[in-house]
Protein backbone atom coordinates (compact mmCIF):
# COMPACT_ATOMS: atom_id res chain seq x y z
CA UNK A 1 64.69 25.36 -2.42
CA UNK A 2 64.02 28.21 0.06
CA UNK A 3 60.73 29.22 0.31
CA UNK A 4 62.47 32.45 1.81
CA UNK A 5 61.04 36.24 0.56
CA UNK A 6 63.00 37.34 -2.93
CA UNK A 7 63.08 41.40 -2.41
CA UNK A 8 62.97 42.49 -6.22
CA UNK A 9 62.12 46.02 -8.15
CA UNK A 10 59.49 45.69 -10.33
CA UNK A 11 62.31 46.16 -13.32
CA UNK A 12 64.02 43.26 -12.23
CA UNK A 13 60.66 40.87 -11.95
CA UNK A 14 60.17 41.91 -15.15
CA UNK A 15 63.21 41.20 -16.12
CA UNK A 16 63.55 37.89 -14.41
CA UNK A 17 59.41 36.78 -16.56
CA UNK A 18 61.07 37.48 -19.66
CA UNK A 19 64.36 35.69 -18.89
CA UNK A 20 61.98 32.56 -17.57
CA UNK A 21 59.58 32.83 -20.69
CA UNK A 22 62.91 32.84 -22.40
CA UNK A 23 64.57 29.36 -21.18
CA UNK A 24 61.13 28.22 -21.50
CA UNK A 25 59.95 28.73 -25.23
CA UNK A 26 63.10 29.18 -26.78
CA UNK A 27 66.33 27.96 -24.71
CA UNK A 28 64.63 24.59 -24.49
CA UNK A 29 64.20 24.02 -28.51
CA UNK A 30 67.66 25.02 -29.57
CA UNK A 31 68.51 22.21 -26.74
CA UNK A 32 66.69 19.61 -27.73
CA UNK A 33 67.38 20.25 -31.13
CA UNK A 34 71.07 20.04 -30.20
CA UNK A 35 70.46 16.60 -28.51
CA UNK A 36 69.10 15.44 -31.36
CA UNK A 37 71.93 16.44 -33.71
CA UNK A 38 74.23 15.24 -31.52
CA UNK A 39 72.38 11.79 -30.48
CA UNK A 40 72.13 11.44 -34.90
CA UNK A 41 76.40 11.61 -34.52
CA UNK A 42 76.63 8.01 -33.12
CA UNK A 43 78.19 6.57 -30.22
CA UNK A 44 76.71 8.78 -27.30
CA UNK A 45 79.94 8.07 -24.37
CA UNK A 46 82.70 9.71 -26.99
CA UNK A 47 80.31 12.53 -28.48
CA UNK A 48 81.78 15.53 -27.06
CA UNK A 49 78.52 17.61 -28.73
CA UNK A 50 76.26 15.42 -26.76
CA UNK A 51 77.94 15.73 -23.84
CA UNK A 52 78.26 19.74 -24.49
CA UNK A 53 74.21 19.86 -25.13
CA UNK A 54 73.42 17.92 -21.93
CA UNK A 55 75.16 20.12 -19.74
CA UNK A 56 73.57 23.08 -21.66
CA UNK A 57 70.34 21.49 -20.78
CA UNK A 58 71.42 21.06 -17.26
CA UNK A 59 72.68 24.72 -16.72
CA UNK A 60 69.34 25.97 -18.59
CA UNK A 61 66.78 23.54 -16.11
CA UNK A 62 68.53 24.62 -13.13
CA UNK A 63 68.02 28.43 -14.17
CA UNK A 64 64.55 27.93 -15.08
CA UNK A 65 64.23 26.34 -11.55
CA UNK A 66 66.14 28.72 -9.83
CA UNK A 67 63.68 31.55 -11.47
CA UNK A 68 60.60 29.70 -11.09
CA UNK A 69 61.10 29.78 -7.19
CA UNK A 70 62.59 33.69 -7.17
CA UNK A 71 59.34 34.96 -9.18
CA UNK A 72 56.80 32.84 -6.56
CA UNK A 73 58.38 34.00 -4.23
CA UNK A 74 58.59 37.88 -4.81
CA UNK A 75 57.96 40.66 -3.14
CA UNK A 76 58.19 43.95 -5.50
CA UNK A 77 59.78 46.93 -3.46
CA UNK A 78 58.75 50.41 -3.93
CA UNK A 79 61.14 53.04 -3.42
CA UNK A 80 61.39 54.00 0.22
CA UNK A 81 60.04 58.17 0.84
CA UNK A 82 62.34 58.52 3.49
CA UNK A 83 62.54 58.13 7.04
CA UNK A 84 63.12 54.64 8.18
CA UNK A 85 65.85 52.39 6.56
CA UNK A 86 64.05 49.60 4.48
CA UNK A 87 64.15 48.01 1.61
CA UNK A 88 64.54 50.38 -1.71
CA UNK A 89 65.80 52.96 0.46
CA UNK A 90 68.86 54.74 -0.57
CA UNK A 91 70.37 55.45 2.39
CA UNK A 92 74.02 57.93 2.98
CA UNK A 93 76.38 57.44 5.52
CA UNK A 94 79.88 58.19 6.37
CA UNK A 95 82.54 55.82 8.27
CA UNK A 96 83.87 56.46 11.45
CA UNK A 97 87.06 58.65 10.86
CA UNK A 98 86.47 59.47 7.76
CA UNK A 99 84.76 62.63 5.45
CA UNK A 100 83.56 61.10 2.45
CA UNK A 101 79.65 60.32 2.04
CA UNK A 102 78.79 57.00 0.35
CA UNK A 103 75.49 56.37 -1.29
CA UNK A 104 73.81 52.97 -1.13
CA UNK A 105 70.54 51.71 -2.18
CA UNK A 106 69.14 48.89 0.01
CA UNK A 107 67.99 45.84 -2.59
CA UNK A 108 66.95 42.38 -2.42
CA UNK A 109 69.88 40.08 -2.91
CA UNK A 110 69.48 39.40 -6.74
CA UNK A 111 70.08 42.35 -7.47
CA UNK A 112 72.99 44.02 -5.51
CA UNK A 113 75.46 45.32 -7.06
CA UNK A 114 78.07 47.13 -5.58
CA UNK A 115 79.31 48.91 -8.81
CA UNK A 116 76.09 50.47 -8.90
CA UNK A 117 76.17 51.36 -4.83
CA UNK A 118 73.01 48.55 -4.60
CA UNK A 119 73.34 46.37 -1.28
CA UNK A 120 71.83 43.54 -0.37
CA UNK A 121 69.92 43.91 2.77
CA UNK A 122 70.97 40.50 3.81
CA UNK A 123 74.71 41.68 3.31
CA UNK A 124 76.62 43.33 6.70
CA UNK A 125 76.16 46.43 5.89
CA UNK A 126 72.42 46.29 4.54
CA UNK A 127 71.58 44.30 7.89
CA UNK A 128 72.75 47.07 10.41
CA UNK A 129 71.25 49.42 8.07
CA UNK A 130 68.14 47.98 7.99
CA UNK A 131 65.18 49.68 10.69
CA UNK A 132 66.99 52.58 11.62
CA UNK A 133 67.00 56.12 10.80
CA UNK A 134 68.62 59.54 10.42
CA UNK A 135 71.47 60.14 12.54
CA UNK A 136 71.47 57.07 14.19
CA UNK A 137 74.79 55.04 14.24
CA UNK A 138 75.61 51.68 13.19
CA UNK A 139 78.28 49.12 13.72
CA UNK A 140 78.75 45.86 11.21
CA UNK A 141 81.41 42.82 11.22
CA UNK A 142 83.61 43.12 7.88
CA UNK A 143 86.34 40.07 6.91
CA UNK A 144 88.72 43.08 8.10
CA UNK A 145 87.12 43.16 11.11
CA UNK A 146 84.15 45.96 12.65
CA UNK A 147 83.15 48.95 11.61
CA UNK A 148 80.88 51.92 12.17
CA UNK A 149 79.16 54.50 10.50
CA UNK A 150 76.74 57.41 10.94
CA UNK A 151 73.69 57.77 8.54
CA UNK A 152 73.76 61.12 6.99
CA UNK A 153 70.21 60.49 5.09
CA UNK A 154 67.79 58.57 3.96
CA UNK A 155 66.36 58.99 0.70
């Protein structure tokens, strides 16, 4: 795995512990107890719940893995006071050739989510953000091709 930064709120670490301690003390029993329910069933290559419980277990180890290297690897983000785009920052800015404002928040990939106007600073957009400041004006590749925008604020 990546031994690359994770960018997370301090909500979301915590959130990401108790989801870990989760897997971990509880996820794990109602596994193996499936296993063994299953294994107690007979011939293991035909035993669909067997089958089912190992890729549970699978899915569940992977997480736990997955987690394990996201938590070691944090770095919990304060919210930005302004100035300079960073990380935490919510940061306004309007297209080129058009009126409307949009509101972002610059977040650590796990937990962007555009429905909630969070961006991941690895994302287009959160990398041309990223390091500048008021009024300055950025351009960013799109899958519909480049575009630019002014940064009204940053928050």
């Amino acid at each position: 795995m990546s031994e690359e930064k994770e960018y997370l709120s301090k909500e979301k670490f915590e959130e990401l512990t108790k989801e870990l301690d989760y897997l971990k003390s509880v996820r794990r029993k109602e596994i193996a107890e499936q296993l063994e329910f299953a294994k107690g069933l007979g011939d293991l290559s035909e035993n669909a719940e067997y089958h089912e419980a190992r890729q549970n277990q699978a899915e569940t180890e992977d997480r736990v893995s997955k987690l394990e290297q996201m938590i070691k690897h944090a770095v919990i983000t304060e919210k930005s006071k302004g100035g300079m785009v960073n990380i935490g920052s919510t940061v306004v800015c309007v297209k080129q050739g058009e009126k409307t404002e949009k509101r972002y928040q610059i977040v650590g990939s796990e937990e962007a989510n555009t429905k909630e106007g969070k961006i991941s600073n690895k994302s287009p957009l959160g990398e041309a953000l990223m390091g500048k400041n008021k009024g300055e004006k950025v351009t960013f590749e799109t899958p519909l091709g480049m575009v630019s925008c002014t940064i009204v604020n940053v928050e």
